[in-house]
PDB file of N, CA and C in Angstrom:
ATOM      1  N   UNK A   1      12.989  -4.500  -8.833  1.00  0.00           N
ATOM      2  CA  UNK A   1      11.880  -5.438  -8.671  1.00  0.00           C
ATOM      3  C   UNK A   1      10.788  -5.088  -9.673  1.00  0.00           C
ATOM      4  N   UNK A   2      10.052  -6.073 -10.223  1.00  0.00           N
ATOM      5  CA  UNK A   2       9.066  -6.130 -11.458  1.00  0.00           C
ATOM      6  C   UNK A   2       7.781  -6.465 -10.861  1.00  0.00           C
ATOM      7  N   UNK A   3       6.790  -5.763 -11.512  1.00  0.00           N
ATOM      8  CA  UNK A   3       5.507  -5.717 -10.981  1.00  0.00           C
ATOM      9  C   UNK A   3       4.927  -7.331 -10.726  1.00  0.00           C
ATOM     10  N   UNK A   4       5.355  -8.068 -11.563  1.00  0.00           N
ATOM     11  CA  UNK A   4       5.352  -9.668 -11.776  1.00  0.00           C
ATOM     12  C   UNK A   4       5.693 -10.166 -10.084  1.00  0.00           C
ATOM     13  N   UNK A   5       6.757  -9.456  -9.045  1.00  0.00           N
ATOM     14  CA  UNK A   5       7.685 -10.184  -8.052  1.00  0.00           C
ATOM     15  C   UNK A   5       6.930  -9.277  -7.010  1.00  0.00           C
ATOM     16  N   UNK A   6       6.169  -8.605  -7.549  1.00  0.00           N
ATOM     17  CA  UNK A   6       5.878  -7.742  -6.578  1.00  0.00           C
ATOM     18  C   UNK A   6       4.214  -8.096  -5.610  1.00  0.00           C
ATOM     19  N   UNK A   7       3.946  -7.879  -3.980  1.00  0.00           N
ATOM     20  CA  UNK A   7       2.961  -8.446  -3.835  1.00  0.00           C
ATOM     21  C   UNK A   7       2.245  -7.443  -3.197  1.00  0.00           C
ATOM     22  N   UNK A   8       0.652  -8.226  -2.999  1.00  0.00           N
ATOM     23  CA  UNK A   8      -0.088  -6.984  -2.463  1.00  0.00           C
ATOM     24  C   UNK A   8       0.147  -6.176  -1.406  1.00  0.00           C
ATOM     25  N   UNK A   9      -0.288  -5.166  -1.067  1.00  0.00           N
ATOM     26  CA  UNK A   9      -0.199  -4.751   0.319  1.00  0.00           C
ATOM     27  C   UNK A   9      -0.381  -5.369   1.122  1.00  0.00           C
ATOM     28  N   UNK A  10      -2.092  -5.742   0.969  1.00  0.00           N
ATOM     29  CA  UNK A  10      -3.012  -7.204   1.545  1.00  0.00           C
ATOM     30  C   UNK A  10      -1.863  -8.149   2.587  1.00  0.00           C
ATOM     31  N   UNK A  11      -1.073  -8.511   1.863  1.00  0.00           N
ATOM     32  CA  UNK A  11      -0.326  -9.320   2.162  1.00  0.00           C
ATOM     33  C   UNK A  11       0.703  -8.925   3.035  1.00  0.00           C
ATOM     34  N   UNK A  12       0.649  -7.990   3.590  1.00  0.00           N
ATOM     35  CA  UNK A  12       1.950  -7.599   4.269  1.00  0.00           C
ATOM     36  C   UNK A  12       1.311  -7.770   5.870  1.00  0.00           C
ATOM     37  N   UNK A  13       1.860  -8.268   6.924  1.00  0.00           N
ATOM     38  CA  UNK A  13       1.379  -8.390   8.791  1.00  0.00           C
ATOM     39  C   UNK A  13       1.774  -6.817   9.342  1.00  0.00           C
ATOM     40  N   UNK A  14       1.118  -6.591  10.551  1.00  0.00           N
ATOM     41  CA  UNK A  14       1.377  -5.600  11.080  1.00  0.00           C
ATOM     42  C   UNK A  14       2.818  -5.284  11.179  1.00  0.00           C
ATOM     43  N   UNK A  15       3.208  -3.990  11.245  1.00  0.00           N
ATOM     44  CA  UNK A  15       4.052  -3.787  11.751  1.00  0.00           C
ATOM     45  C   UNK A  15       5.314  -4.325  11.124  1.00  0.00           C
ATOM     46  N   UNK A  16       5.064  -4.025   9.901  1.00  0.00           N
ATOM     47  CA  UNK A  16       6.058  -4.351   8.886  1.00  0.00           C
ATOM     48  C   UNK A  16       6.454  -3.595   7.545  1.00  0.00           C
ATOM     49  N   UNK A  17       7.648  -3.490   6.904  1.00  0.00           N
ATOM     50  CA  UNK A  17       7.830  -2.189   6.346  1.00  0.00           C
ATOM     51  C   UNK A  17       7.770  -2.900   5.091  1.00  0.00           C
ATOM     52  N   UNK A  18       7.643  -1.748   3.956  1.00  0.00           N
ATOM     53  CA  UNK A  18       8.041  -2.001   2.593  1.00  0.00           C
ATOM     54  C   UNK A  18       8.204  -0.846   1.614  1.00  0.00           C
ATOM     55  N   UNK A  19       8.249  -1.193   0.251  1.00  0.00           N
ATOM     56  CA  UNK A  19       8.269   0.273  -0.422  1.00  0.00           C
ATOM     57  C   UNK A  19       7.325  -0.035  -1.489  1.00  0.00           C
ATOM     58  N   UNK A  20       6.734   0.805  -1.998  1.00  0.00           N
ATOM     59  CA  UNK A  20       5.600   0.554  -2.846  1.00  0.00           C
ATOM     60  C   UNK A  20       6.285   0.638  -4.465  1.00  0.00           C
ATOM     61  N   UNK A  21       5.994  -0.366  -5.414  1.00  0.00           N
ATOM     62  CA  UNK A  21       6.437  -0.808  -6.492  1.00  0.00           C
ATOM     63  C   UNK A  21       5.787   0.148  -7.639  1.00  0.00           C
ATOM     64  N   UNK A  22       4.166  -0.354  -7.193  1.00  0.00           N
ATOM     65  CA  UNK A  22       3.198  -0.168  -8.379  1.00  0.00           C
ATOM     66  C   UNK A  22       2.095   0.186  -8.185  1.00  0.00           C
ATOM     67  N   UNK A  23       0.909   1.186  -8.418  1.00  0.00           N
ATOM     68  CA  UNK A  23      -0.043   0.762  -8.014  1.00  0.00           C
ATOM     69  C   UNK A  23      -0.918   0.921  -9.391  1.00  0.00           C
ATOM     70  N   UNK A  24      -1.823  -0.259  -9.255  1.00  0.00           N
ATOM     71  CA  UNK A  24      -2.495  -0.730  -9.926  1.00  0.00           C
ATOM     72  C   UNK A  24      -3.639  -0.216 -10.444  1.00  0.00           C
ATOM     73  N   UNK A  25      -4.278   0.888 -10.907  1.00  0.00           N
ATOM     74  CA  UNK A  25      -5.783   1.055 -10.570  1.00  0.00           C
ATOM     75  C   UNK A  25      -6.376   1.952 -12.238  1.00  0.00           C
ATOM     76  N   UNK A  26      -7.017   2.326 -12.053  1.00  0.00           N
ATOM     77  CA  UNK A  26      -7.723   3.374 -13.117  1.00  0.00           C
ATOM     78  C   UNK A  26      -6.684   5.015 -12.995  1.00  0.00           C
ATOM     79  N   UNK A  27      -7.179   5.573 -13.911  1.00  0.00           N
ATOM     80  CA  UNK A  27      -6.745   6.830 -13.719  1.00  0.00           C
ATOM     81  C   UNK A  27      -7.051   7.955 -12.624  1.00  0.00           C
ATOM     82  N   UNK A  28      -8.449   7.696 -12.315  1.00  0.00           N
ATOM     83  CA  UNK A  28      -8.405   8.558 -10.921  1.00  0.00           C
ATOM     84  C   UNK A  28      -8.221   7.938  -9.957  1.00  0.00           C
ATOM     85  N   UNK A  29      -8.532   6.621 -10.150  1.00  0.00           N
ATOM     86  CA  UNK A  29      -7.836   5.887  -8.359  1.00  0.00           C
ATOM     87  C   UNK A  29      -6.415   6.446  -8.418  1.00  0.00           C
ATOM     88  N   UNK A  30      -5.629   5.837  -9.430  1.00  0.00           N
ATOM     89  CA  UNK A  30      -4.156   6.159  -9.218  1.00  0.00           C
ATOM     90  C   UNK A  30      -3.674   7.412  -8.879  1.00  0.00           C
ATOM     91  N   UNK A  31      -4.555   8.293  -9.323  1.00  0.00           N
ATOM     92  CA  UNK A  31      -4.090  10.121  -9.185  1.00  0.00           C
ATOM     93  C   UNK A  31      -4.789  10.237  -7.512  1.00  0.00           C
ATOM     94  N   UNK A  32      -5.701  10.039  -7.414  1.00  0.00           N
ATOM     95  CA  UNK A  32      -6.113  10.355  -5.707  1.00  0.00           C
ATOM     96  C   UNK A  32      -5.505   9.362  -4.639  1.00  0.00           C
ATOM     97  N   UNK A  33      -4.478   8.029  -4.916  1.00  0.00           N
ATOM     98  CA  UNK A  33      -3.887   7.119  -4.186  1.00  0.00           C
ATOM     99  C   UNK A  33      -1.937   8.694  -4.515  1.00  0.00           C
ATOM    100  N   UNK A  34      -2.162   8.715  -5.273  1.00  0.00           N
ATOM    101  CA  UNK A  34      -0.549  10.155  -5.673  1.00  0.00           C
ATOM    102  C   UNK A  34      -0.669  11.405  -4.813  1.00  0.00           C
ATOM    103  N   UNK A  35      -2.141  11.445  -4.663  1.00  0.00           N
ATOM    104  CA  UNK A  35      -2.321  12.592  -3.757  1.00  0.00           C
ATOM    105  C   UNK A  35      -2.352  12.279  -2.413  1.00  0.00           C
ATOM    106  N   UNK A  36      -2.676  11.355  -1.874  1.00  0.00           N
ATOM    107  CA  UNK A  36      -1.763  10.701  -0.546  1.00  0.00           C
ATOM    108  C   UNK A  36      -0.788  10.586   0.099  1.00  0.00           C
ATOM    109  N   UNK A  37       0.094  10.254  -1.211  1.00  0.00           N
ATOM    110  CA  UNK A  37       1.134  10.062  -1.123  1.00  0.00           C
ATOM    111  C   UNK A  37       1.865   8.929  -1.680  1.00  0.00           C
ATOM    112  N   UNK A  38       0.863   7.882  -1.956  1.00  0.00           N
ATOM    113  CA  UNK A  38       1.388   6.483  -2.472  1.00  0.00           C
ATOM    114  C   UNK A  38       1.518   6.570  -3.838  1.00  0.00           C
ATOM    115  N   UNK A  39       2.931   6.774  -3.758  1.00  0.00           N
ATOM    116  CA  UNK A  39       3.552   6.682  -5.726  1.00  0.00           C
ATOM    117  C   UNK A  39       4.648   5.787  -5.130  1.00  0.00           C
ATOM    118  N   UNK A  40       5.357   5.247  -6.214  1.00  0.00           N
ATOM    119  CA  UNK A  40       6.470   4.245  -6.348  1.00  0.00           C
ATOM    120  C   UNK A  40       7.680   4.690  -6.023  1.00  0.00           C
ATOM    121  N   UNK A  41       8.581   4.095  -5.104  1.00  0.00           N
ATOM    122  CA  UNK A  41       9.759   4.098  -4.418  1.00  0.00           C
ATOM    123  C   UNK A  41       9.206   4.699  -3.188  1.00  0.00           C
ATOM    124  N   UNK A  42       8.125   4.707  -2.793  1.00  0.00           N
ATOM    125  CA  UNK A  42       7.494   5.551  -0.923  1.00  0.00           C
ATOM    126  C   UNK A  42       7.373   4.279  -0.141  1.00  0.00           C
ATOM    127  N   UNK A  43       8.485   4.401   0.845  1.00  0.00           N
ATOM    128  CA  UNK A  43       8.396   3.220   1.849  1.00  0.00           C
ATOM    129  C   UNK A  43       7.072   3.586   2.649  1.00  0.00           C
ATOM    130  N   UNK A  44       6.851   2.066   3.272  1.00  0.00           N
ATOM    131  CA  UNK A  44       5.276   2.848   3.803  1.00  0.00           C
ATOM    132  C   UNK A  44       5.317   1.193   5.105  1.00  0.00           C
ATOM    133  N   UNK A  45       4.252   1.686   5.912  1.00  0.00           N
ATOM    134  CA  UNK A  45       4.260   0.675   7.213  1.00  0.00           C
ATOM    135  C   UNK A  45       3.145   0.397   7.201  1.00  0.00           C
ATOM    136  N   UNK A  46       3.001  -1.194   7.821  1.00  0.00           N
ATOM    137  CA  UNK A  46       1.425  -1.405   8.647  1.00  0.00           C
ATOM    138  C   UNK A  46       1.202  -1.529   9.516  1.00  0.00           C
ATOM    139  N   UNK A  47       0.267  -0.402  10.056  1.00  0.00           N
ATOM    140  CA  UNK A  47       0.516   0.249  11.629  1.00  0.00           C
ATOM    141  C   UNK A  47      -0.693  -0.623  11.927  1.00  0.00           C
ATOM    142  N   UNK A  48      -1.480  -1.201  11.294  1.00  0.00           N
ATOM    143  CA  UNK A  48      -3.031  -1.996  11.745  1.00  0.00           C
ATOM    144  C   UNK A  48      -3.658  -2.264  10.588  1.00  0.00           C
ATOM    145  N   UNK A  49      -4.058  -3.768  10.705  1.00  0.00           N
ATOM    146  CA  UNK A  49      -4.658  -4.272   9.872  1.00  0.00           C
ATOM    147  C   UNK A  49      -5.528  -5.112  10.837  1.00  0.00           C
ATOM    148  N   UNK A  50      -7.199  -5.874  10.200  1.00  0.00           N
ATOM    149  CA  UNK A  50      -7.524  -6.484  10.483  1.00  0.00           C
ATOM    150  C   UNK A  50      -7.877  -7.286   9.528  1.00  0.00           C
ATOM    151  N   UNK A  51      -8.356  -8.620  10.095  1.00  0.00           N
ATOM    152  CA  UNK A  51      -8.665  -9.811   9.492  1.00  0.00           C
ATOM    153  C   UNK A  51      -9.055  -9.610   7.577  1.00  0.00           C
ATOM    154  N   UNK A  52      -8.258 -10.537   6.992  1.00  0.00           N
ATOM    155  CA  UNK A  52      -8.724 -10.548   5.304  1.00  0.00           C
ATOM    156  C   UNK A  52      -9.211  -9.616   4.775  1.00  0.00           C
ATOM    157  N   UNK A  53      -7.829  -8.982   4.799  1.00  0.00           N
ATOM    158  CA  UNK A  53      -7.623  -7.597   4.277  1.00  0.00           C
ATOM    159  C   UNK A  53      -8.614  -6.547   4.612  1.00  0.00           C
ATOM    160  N   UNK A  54      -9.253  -6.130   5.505  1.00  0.00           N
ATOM    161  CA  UNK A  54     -10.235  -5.774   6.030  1.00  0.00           C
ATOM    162  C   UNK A  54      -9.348  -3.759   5.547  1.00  0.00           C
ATOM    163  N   UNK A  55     -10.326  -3.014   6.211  1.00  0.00           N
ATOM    164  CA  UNK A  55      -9.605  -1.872   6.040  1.00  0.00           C
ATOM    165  C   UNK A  55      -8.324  -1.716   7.286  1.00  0.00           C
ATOM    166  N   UNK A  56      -7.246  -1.221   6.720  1.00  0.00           N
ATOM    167  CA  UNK A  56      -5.600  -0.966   7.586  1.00  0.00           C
ATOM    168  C   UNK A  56      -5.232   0.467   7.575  1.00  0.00           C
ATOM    169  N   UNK A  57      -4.432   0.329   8.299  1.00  0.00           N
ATOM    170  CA  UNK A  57      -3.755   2.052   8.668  1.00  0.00           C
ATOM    171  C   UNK A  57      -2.341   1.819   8.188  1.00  0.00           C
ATOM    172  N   UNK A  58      -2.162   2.755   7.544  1.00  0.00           N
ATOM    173  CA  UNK A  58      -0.309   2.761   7.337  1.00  0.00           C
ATOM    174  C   UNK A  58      -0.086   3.651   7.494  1.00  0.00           C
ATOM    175  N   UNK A  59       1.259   3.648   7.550  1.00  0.00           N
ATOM    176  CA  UNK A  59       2.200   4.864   7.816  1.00  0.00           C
ATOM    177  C   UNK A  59       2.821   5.387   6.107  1.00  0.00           C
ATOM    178  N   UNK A  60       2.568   6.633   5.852  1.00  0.00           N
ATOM    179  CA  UNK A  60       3.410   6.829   4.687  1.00  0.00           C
ATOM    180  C   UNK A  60       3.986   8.473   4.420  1.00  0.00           C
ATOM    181  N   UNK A  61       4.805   8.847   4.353  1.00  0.00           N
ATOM    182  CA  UNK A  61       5.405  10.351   4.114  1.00  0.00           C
ATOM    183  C   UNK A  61       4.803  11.123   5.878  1.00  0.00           C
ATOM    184  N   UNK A  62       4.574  10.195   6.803  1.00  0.00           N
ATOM    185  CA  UNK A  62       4.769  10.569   7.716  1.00  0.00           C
ATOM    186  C   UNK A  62       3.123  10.939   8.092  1.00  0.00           C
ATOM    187  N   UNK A  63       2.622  10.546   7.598  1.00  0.00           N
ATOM    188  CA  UNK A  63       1.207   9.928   7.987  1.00  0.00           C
ATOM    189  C   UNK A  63      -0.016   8.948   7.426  1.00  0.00           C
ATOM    190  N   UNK A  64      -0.865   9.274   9.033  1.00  0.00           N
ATOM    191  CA  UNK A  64      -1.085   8.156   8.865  1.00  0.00           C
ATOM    192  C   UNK A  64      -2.694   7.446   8.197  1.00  0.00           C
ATOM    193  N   UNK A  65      -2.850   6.813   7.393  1.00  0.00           N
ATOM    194  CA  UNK A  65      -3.949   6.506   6.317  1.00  0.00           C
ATOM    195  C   UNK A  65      -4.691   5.453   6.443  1.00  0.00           C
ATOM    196  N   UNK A  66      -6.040   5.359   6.465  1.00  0.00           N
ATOM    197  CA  UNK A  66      -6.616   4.120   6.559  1.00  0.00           C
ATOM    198  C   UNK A  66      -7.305   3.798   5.308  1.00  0.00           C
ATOM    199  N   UNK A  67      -6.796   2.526   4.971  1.00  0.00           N
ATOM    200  CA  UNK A  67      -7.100   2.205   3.603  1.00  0.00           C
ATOM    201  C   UNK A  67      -7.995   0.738   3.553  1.00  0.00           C
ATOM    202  N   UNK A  68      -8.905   1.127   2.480  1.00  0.00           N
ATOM    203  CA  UNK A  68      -9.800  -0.096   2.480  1.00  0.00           C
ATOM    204  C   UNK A  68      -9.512  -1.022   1.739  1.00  0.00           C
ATOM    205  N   UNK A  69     -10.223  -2.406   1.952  1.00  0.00           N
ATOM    206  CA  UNK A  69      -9.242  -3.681   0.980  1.00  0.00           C
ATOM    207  C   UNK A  69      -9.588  -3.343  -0.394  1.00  0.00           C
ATOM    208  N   UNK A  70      -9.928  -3.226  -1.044  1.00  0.00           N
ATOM    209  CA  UNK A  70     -10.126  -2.552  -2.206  1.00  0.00           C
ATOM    210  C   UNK A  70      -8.625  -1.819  -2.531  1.00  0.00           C
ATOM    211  N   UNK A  71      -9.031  -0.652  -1.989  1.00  0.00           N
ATOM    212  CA  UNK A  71      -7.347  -0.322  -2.317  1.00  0.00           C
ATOM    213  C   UNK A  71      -6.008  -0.482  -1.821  1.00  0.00           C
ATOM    214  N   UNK A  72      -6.113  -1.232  -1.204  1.00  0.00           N
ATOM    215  CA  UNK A  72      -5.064  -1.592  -0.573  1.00  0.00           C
ATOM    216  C   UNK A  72      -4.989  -2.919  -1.698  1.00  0.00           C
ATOM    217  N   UNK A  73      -5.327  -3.310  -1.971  1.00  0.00           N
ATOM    218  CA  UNK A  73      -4.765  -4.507  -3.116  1.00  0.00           C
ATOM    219  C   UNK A  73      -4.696  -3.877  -4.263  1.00  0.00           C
ATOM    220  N   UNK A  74      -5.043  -2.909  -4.663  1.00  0.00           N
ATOM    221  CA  UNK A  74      -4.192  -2.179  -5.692  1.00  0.00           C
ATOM    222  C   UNK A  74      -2.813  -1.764  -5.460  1.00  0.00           C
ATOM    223  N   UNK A  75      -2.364  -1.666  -4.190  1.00  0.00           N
ATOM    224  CA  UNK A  75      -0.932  -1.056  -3.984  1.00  0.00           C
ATOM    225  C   UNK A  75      -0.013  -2.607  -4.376  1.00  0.00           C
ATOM    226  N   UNK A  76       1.201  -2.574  -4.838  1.00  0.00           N
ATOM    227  CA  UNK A  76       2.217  -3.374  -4.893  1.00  0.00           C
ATOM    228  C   UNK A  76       3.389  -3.003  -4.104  1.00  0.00           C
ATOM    229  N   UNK A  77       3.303  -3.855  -3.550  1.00  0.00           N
ATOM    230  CA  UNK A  77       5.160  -3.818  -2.454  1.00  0.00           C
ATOM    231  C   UNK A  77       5.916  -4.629  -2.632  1.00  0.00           C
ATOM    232  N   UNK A  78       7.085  -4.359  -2.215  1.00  0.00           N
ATOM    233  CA  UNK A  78       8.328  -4.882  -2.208  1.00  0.00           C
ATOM    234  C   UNK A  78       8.452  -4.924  -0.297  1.00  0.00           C
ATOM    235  N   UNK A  79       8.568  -6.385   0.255  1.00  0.00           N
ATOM    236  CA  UNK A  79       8.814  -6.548   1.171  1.00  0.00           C
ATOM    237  C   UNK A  79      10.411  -5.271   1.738  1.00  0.00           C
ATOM    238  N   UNK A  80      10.242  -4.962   3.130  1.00  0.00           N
ATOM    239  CA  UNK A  80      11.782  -4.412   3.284  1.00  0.00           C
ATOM    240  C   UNK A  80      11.854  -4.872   4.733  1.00  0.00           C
TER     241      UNK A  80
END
């Protein structure tokens, strides 16, 4: 899958899985989103989200993260 096919996190409903493609950002966003855990091929869940893209919790390498819309639309997924 190509960053082109690939969609936001944003976009994903609770309680639904995927694997992360791409993420999008500057050089230290991207290095402190790596130190999380969110690099490419890391399946990851949405354990809670609220309304338009508000800040969400996911699940990823076995915990669990609350991420604000900001960065969370930097992440790219691949529905799974």
């Amino acid at each position: 899958m190509t960053k082109k096919n690939a969609i936001s996190l944003c976009d994903l409903e609770k309680d639904q899985n995927a694997l992360i493609v791409a993420i999008i950002a500057g050089h230290k966003s991207a290095k402190r989103l790596a130190d999380l855990g969110l690099t490419p091929n890391t399946p990851i869940k949405i354990l809670r989200k609220t309304i338009f893209c508000g800040p969400m919790e996911v699940q990823v390498r076995g915990m669990n993260l609350v991420l604000g819309k900001g960065v969370a639309a930097k992440v790219l997924v691949k529905k799974s």
